[in-house]
C-alpha atoms as a PDB file:
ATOM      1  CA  UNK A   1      -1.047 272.225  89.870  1.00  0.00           C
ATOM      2  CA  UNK A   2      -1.997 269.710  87.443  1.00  0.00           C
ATOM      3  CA  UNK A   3      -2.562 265.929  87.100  1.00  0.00           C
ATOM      4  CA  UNK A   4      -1.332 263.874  84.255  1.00  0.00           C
ATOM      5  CA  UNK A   5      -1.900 260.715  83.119  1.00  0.00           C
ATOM      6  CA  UNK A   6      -0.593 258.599  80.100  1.00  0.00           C
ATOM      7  CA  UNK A   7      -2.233 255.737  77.625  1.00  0.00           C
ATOM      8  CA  UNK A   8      -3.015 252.526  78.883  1.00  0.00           C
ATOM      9  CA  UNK A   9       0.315 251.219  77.622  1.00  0.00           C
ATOM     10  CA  UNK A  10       1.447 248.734  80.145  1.00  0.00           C
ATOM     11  CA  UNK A  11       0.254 245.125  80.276  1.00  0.00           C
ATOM     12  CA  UNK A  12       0.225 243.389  83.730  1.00  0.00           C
ATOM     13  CA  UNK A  13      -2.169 240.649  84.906  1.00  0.00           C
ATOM     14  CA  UNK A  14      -4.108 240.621  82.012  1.00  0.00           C
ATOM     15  CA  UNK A  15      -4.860 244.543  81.667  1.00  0.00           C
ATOM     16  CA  UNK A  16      -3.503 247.434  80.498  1.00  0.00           C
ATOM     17  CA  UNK A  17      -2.412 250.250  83.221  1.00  0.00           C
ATOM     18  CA  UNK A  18      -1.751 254.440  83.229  1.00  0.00           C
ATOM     19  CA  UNK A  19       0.642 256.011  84.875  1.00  0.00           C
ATOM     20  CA  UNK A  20      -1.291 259.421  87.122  1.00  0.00           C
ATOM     21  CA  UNK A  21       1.224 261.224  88.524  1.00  0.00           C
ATOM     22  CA  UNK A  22       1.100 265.447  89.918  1.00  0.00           C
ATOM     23  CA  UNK A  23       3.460 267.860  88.629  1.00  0.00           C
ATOM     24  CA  UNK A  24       3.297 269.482  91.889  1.00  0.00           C
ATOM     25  CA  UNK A  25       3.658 267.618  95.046  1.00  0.00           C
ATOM     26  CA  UNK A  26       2.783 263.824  96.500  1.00  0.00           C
ATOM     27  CA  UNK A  27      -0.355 265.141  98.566  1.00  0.00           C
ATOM     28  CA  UNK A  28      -1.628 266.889  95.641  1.00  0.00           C
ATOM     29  CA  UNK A  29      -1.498 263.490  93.757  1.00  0.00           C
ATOM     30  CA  UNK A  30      -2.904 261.507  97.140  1.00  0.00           C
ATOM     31  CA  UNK A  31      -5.822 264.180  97.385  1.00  0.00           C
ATOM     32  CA  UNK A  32      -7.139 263.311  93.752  1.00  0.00           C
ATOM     33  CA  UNK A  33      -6.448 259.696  93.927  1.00  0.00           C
ATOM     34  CA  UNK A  34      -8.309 259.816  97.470  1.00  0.00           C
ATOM     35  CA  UNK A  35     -10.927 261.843  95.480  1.00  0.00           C
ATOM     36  CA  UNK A  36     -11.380 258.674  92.954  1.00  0.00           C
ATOM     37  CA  UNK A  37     -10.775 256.128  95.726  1.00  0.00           C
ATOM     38  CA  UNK A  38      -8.169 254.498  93.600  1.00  0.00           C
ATOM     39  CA  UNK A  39      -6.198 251.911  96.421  1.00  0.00           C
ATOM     40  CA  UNK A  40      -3.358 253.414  97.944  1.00  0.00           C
ATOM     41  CA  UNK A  41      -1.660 250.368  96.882  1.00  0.00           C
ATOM     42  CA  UNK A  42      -1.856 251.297  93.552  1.00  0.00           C
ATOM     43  CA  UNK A  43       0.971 254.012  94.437  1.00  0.00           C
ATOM     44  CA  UNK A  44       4.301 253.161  93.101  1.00  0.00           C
ATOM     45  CA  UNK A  45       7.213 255.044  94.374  1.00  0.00           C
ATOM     46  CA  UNK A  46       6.216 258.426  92.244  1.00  0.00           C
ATOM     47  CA  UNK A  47       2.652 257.675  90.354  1.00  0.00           C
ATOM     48  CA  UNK A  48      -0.309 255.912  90.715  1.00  0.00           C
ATOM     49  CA  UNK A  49      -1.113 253.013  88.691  1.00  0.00           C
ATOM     50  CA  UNK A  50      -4.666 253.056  86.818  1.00  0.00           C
ATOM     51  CA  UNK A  51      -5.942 250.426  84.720  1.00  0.00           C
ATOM     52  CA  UNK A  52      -7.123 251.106  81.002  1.00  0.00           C
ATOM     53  CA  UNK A  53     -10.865 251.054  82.093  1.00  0.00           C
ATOM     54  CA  UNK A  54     -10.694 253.626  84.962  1.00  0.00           C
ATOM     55  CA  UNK A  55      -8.965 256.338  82.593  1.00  0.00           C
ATOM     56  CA  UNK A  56     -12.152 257.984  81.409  1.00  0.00           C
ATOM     57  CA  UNK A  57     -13.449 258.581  85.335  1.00  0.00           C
ATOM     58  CA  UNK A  58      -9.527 260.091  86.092  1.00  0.00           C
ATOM     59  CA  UNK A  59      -9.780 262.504  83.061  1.00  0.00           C
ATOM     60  CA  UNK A  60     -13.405 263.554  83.988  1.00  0.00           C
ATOM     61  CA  UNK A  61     -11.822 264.245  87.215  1.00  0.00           C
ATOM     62  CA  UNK A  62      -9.795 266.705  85.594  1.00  0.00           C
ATOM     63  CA  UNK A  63      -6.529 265.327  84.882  1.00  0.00           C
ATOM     64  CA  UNK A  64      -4.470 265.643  81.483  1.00  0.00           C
ATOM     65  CA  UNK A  65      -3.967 263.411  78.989  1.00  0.00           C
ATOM     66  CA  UNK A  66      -0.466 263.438  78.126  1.00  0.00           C
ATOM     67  CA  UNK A  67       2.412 261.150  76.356  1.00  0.00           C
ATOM     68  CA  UNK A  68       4.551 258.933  78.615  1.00  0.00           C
ATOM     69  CA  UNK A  69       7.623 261.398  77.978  1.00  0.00           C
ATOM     70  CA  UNK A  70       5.854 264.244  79.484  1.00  0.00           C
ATOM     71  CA  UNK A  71       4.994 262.025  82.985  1.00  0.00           C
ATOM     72  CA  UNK A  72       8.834 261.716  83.504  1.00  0.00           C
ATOM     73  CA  UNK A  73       9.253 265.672  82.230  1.00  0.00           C
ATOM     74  CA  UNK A  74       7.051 266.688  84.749  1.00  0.00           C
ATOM     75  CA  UNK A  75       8.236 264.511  87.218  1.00  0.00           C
ATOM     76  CA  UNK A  76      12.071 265.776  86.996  1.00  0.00           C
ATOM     77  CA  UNK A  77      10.743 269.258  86.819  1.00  0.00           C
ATOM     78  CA  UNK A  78       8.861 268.648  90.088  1.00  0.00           C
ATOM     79  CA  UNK A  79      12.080 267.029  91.658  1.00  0.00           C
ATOM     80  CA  UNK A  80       9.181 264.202  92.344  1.00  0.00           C
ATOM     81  CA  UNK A  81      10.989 261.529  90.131  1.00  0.00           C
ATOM     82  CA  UNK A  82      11.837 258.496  92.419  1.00  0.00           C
ATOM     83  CA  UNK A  83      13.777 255.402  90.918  1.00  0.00           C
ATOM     84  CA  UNK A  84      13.607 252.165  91.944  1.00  0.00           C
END
C-alpha cells in the first residue's frame, strides 16, 4: 500500500497541481486525503489533485515522490486507471 504523488507539473488557475493517487485501492487514497483534509472535490476520476504548495505536507504524510510515468504504471497495475 503506497501513495504516490508527482511534480507540480500542471498549470491551472494560476498554480501548479500534483497528481496523488494509491497503488492499492480508492479508500486507501480517500483515507489519506481525508487524513490531509484535501476537498473531496479535488478527486478526479482516479487521483487527487494537489497544488504545488501543499506537496511538502502530502510527502510528510508519507507518500512517494515519483515521475508522472510511474502514477499511470501504478495505476494500470492497480486496475485503478479510469479515463475520461
Amino acid at each position: 500500500m503506497t501513495l504516490l504523488i508527482d511534480a507540480p507539473l500542471v498549470p491551472h488557475h494560476g498554480r501548479r497541481w500534483c497528481h496523488l493517487v494509491s497503488d492499492t485501492s480508492f479508500a486507501e487514497l480517500h483515507a489519506f486525503a481525508a487524513r490531509l483534509d484535501l476537498p473531496s472535490h479535488r478527486f478526479d476520476i482516479d487521483h487527487y489533485d494537489v497544488a504545488e504548495e501543499e506537496q511538502e505536507q502530502v510527502l510528510a504524510a508519507g507518500a512517494l515522490l515519483v515521475r508522472p510515468r510511474d502514477i499511470v504504471a501504478a495505476l494500470n497495475a492497480a486496475g485503478l486507471r479510469r479515463r475520461r
